[in-house]
PDB file of N, CA and C in Angstrom:
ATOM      1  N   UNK A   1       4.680  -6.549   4.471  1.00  0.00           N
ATOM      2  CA  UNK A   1       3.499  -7.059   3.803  1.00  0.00           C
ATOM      3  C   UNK A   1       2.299  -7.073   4.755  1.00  0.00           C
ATOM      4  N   UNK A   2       2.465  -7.376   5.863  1.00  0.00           N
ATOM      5  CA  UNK A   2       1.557  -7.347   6.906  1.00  0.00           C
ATOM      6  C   UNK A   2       0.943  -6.095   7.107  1.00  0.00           C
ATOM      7  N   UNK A   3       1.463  -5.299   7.137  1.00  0.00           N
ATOM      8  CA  UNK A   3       1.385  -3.558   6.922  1.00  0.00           C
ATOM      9  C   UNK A   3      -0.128  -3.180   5.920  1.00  0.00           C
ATOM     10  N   UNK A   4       0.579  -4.101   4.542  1.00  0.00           N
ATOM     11  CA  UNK A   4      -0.537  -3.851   3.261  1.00  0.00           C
ATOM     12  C   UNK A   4      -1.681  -4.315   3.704  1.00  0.00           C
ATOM     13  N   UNK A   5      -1.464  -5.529   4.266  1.00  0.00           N
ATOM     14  CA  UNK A   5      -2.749  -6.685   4.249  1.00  0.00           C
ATOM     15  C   UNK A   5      -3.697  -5.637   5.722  1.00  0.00           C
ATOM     16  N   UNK A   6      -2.889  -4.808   6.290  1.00  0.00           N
ATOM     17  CA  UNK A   6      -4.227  -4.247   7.714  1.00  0.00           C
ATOM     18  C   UNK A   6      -4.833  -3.132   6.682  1.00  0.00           C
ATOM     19  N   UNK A   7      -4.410  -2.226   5.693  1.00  0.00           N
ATOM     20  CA  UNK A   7      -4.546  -1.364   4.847  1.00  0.00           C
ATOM     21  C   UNK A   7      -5.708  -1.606   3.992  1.00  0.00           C
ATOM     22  N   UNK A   8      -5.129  -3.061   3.432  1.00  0.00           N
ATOM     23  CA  UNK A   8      -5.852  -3.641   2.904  1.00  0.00           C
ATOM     24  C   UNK A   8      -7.742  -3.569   3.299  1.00  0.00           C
ATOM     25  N   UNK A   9      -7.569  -4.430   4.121  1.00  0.00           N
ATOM     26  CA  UNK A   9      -8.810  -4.238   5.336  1.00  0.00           C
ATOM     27  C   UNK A   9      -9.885  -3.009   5.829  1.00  0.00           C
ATOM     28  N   UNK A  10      -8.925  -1.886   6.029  1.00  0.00           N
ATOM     29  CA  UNK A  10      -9.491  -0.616   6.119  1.00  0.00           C
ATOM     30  C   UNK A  10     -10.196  -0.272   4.927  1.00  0.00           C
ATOM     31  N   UNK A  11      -9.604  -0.261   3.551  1.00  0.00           N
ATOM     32  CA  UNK A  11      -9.767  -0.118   2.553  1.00  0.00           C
ATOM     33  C   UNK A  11     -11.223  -0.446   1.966  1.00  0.00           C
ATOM     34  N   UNK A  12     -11.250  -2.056   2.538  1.00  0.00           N
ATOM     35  CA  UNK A  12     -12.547  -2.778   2.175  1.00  0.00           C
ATOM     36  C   UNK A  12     -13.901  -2.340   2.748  1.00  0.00           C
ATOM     37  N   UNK A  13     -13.525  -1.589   4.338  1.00  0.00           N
ATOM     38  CA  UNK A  13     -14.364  -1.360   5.113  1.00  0.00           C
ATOM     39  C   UNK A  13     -14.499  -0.210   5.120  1.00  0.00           C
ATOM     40  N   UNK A  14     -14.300   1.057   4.466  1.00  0.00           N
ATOM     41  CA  UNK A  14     -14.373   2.294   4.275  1.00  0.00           C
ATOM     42  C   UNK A  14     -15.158   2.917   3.353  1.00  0.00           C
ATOM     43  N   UNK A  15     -15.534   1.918   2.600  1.00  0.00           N
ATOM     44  CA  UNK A  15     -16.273   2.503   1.304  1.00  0.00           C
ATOM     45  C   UNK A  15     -15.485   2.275   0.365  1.00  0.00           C
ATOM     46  N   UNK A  16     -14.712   1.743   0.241  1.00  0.00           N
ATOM     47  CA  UNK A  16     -13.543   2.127  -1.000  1.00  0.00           C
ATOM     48  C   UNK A  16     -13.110   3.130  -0.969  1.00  0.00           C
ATOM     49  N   UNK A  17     -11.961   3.953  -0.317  1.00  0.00           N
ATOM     50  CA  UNK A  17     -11.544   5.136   0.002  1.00  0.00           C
ATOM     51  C   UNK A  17     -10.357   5.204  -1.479  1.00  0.00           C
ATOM     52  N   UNK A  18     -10.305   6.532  -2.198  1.00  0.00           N
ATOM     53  CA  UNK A  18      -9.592   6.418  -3.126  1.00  0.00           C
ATOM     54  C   UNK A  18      -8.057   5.727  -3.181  1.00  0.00           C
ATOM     55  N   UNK A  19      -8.021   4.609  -4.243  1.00  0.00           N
ATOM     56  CA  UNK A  19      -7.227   4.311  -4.151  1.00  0.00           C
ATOM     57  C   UNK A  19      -5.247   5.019  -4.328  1.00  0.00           C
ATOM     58  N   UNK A  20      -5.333   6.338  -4.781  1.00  0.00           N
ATOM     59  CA  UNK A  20      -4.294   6.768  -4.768  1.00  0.00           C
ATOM     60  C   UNK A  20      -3.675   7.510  -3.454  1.00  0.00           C
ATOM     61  N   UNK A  21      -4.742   7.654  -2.989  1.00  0.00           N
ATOM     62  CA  UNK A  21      -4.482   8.686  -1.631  1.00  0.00           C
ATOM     63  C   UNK A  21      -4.490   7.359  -0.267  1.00  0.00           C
ATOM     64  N   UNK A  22      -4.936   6.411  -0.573  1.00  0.00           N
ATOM     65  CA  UNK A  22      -4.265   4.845  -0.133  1.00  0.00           C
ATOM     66  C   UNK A  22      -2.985   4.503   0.044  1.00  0.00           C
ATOM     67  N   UNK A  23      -2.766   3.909  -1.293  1.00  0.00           N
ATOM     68  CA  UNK A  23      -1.357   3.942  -1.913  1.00  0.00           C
ATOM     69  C   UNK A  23      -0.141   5.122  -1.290  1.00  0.00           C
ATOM     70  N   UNK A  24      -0.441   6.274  -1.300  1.00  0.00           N
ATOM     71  CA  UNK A  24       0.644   7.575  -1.122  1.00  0.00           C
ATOM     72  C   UNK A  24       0.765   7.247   0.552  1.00  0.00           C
ATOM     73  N   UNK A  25      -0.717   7.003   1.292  1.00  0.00           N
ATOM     74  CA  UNK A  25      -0.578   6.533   2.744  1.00  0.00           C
ATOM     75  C   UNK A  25       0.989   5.600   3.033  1.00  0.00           C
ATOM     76  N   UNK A  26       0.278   5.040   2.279  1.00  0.00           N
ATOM     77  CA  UNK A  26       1.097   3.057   2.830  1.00  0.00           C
ATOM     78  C   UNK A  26       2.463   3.652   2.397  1.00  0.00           C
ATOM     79  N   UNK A  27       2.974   4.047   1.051  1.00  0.00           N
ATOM     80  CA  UNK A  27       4.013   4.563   1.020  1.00  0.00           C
ATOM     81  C   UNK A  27       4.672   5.662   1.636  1.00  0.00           C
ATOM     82  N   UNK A  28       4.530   6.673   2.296  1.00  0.00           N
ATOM     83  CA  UNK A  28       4.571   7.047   3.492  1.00  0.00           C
ATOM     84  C   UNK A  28       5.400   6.512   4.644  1.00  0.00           C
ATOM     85  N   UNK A  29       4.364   5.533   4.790  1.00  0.00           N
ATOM     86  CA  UNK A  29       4.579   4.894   6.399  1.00  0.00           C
ATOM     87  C   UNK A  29       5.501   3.989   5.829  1.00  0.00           C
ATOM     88  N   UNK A  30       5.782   3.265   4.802  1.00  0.00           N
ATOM     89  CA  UNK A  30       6.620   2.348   4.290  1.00  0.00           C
ATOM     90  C   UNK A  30       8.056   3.532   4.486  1.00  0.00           C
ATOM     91  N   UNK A  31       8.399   4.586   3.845  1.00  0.00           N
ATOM     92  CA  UNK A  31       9.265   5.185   3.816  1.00  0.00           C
ATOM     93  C   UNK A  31       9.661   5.397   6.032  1.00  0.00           C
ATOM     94  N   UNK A  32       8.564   5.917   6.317  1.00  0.00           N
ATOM     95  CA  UNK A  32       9.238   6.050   7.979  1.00  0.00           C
ATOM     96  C   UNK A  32       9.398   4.605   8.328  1.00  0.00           C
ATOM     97  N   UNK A  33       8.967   3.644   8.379  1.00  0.00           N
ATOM     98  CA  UNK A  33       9.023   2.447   8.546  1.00  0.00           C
ATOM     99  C   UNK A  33      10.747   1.331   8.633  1.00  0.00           C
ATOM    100  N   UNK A  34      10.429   1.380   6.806  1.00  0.00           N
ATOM    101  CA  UNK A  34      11.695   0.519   6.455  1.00  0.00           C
ATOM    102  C   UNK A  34      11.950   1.274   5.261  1.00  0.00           C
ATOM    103  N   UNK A  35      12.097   2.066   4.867  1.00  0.00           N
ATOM    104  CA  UNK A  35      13.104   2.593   3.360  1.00  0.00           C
ATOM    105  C   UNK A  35      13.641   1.497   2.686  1.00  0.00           C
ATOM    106  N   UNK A  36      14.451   0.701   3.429  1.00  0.00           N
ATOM    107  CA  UNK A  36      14.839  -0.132   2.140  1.00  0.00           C
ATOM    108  C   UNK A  36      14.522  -0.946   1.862  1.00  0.00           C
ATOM    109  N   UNK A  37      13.163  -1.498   2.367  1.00  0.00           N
ATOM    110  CA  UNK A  37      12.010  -2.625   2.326  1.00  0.00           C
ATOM    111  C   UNK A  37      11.355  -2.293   1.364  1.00  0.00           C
ATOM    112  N   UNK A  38      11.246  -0.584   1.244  1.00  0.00           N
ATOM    113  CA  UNK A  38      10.067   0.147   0.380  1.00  0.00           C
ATOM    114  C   UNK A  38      10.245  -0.027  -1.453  1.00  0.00           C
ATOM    115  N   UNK A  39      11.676  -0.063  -1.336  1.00  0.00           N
ATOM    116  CA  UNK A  39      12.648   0.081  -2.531  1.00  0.00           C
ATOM    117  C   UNK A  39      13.159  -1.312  -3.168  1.00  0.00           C
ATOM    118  N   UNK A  40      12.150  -2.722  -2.315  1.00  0.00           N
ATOM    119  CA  UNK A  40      12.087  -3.770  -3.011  1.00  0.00           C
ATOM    120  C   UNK A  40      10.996  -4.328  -4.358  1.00  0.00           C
ATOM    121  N   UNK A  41      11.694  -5.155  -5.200  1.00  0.00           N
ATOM    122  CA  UNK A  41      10.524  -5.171  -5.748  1.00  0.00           C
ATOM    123  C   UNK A  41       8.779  -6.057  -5.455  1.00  0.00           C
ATOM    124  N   UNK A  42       8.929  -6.526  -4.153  1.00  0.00           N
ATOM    125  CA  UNK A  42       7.585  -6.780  -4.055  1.00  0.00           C
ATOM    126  C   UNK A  42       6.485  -5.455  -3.115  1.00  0.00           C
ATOM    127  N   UNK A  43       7.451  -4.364  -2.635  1.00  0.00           N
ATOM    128  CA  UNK A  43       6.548  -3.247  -2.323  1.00  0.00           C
ATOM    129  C   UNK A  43       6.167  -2.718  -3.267  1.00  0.00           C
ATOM    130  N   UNK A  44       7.161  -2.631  -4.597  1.00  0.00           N
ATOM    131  CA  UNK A  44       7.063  -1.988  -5.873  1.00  0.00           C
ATOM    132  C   UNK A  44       5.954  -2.335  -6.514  1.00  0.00           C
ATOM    133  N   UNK A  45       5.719  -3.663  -6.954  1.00  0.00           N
ATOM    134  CA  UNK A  45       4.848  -4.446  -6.906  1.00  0.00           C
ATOM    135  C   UNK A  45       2.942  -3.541  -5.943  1.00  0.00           C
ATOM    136  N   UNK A  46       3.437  -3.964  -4.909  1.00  0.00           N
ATOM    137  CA  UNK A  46       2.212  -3.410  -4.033  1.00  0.00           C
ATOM    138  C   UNK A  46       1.974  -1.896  -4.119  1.00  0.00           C
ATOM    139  N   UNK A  47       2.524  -0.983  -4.303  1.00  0.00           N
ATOM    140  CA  UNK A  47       2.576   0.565  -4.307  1.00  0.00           C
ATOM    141  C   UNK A  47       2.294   0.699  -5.996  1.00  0.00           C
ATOM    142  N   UNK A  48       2.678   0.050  -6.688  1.00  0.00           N
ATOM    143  CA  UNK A  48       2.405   0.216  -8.220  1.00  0.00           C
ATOM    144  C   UNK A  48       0.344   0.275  -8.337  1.00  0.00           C
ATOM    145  N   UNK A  49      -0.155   1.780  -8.689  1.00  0.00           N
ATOM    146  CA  UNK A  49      -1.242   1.719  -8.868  1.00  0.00           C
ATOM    147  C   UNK A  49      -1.941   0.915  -9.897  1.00  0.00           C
ATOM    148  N   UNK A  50      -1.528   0.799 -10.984  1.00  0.00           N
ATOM    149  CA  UNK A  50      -1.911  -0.854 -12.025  1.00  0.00           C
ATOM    150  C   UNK A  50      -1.946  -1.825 -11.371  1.00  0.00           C
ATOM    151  N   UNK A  51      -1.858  -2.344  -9.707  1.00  0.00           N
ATOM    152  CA  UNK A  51      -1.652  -3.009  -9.769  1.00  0.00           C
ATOM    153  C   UNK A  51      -2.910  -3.410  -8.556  1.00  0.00           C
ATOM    154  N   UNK A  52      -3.258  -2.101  -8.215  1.00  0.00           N
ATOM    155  CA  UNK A  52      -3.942  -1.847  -6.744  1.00  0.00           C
ATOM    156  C   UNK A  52      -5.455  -2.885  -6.841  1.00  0.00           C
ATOM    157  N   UNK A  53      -5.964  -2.840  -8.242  1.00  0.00           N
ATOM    158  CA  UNK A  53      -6.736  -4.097  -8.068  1.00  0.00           C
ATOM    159  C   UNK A  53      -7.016  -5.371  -7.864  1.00  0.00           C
ATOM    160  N   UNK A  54      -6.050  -5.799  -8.282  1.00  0.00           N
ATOM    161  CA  UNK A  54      -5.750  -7.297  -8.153  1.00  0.00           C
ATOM    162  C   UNK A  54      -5.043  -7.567  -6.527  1.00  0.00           C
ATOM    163  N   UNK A  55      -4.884  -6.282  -5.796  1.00  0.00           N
ATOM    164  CA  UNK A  55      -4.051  -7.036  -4.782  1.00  0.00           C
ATOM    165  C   UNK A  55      -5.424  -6.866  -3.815  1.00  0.00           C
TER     166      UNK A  55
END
């Protein structure tokens, strides 16, 4: 989660960089990272693009 929340940050400070090519990032690095962290449902949650606004 800590991961999202620096992402997060960049995100804000970039211009708003598209959010899908965001998302595909973080999932990515989530996959080299922790795989089976990625495949919980609160990454699911966070990687779910419906959802990319509210977080």
């Amino acid at each position: 989660m800590s991961l999202h929340w620096q992402r997060m940050v960049v995100y804000d400070q970039s211009g708003n960089l598209d959010s899908e090519e965001l998302l595909a990032e973080l999932a990515d690095w989530l996959t080299g990272i922790d795989p089976a962290a990625g495949k919980t449902e609160p990454w699911q949650h966070v990687l779910d693009p419906d959802n990319f606004d509210t977080l």
